[in-house]
Protein backbone atom coordinates (compact mmCIF):
# COMPACT_ATOMS: atom_id res chain seq x y z
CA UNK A 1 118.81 174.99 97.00
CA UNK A 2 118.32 174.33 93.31
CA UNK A 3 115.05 171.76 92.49
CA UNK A 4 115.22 169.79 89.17
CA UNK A 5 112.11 168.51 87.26
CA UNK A 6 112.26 164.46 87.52
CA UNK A 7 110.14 163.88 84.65
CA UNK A 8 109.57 166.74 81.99
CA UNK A 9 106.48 165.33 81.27
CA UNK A 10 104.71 165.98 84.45
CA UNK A 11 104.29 169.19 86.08
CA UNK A 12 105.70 169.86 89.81
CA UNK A 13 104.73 172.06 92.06
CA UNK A 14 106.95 173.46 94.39
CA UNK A 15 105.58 171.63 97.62
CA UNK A 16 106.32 168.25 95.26
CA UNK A 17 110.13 169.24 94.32
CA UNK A 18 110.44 170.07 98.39
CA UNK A 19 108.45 166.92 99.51
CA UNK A 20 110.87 165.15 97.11
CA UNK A 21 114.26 166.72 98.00
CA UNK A 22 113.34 165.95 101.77
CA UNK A 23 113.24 162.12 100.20
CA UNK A 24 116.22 162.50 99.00
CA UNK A 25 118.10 164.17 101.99
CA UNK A 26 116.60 161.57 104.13
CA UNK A 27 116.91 158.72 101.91
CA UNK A 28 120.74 159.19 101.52
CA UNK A 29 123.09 157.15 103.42
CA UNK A 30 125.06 159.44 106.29
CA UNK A 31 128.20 159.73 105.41
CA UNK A 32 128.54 156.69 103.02
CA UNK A 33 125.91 154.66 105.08
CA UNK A 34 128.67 152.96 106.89
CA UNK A 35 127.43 152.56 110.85
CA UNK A 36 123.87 152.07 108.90
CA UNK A 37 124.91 149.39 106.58
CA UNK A 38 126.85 147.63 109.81
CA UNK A 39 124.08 147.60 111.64
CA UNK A 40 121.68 146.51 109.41
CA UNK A 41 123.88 143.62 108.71
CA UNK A 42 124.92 142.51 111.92
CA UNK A 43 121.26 142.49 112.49
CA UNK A 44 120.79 139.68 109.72
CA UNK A 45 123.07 137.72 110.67
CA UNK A 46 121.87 137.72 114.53
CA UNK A 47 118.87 137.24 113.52
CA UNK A 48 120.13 134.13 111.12
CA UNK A 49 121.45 132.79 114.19
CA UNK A 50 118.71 132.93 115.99
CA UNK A 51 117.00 130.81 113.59
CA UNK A 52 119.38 128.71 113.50
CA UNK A 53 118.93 128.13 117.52
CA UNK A 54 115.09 127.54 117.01
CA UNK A 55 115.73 124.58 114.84
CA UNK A 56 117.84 123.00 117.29
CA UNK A 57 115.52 123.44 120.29
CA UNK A 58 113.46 120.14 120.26
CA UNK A 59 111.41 122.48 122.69
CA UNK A 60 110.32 124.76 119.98
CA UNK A 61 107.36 123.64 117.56
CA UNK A 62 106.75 125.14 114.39
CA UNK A 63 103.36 126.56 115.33
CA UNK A 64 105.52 129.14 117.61
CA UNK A 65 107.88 130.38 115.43
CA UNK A 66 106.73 133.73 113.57
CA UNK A 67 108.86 135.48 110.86
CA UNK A 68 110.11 138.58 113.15
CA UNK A 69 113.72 139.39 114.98
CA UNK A 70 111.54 140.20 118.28
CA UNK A 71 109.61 136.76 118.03
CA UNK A 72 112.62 134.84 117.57
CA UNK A 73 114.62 136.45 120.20
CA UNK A 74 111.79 135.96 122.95
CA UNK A 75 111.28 132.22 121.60
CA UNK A 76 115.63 132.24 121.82
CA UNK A 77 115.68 134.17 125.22
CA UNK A 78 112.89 131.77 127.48
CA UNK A 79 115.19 128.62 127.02
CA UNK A 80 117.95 130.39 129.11
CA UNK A 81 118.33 130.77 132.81
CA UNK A 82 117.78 134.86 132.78
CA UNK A 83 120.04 135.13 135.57
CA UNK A 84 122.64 133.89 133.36
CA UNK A 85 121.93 135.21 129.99
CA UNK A 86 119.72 137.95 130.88
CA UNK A 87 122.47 140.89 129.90
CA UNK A 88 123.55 138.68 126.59
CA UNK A 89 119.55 139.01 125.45
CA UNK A 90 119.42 142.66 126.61
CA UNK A 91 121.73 143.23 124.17
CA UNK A 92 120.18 141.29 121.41
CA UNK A 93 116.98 143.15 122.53
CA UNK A 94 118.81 147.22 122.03
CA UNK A 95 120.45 145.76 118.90
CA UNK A 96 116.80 145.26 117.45
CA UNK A 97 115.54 148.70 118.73
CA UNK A 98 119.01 150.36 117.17
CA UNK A 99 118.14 148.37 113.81
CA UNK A 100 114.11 149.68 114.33
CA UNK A 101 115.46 153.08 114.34
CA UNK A 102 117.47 153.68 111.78
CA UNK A 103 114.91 151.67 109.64
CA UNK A 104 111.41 153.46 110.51
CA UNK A 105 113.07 157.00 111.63
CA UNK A 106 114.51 159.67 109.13
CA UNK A 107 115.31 161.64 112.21
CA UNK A 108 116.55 159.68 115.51
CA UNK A 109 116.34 161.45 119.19
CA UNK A 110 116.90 158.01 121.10
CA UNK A 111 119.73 156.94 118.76
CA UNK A 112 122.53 157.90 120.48
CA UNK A 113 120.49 156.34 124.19
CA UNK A 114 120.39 153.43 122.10
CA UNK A 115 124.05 152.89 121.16
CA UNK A 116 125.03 154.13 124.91
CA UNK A 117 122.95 150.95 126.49
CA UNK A 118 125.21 148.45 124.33
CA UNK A 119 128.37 151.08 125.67
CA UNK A 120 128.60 154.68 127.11
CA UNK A 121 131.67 155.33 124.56
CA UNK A 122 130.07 155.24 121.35
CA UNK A 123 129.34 158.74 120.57
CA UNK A 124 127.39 159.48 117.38
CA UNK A 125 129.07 161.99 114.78
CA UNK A 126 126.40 162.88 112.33
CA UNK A 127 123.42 161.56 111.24
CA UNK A 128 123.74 158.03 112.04
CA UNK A 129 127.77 157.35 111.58
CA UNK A 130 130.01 157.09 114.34
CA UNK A 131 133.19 158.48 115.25
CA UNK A 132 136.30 155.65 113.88
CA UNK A 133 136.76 154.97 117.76
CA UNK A 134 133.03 154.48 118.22
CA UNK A 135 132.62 152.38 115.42
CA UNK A 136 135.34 149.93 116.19
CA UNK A 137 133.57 149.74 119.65
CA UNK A 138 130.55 149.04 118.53
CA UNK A 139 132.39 146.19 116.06
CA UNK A 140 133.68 145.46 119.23
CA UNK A 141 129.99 144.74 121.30
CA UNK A 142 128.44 143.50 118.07
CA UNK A 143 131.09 140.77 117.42
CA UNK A 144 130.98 139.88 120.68
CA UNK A 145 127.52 139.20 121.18
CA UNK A 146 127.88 137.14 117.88
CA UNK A 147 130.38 135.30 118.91
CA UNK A 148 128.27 134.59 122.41
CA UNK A 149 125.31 133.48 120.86
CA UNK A 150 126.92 131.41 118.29
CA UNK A 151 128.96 129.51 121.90
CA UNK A 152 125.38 129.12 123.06
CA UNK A 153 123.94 127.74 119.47
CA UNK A 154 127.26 125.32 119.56
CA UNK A 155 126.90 123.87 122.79
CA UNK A 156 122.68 123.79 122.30
């Protein structure tokens, strides 16, 4: 492995040009960043949704609400019947932790648990991208739940 200098003007030691390189490596998106970028936006736009479903509930004041997925979720999740939408929220629930982990992890061992508890046939390639099958499954789960929630926000 060949280290470069970043700035001439400052001198590197070779613990700083490894510490960096490991930045790098980690810092890269797998494979083009394509399952990552997926996720992180289906993520969003749940979570946008979610929002959205606050400021309908008449049930909901403002002193509840705080800025995170989780907060919104829960707030989202006690004004259903968890009998009924239970699994729906479950989902909404491993979504987050999926979204947590490629986020706060360079290095995932409960990635590919993750992706198995939204469906057993996503199978992880490398790093964090998916096999084409796998990835048109988990389009496949993601839309789904999107298009669930936005049923619920609809009929709300």
């Amino acid at each position: 492995m060949k280290l470069f200098h970043l700035n001439e003007n400052i001198h590197y030691t070779n613990n700083m040009l490894l510490n960096t390189y490991e930045m790098v490596r980690h810092t890269e998106p797998k494979l083009y960043g394509v399952t990552e970028i997926y996720i992180l936006k289906m993520h969003l736009c749940i979570e946008r949704l979610l929002g959205e479903m606050i400021l309908k509930s008449p049930s909901i004041s403002n002193k509840m609400i705080k800025n995170t997925f989780s907060s919104k979720r829960e707030l989202v999740e006690n004004l259903f019947d968890p009998n009924i939408y239970g699994e729906l929220f479950k989902k909404v629930y491993v979504l987050n932790k999926i979204r947590n982990e490629i986020a706060h992890n360079l290095e995932s061992t409960s990635y590919q648990r993750l992706l198995n508890m939204l469906d057993q046939r996503i199978e992880v390639e490398k790093g964090y991208e998916l096999t084409p099958d796998s990835m048109h499954t988990l389009k496949k789960q993601l839309g789904d739940l999107y298009s669930l929630l936005l049923v619920i926000k609809e009929s709300m």
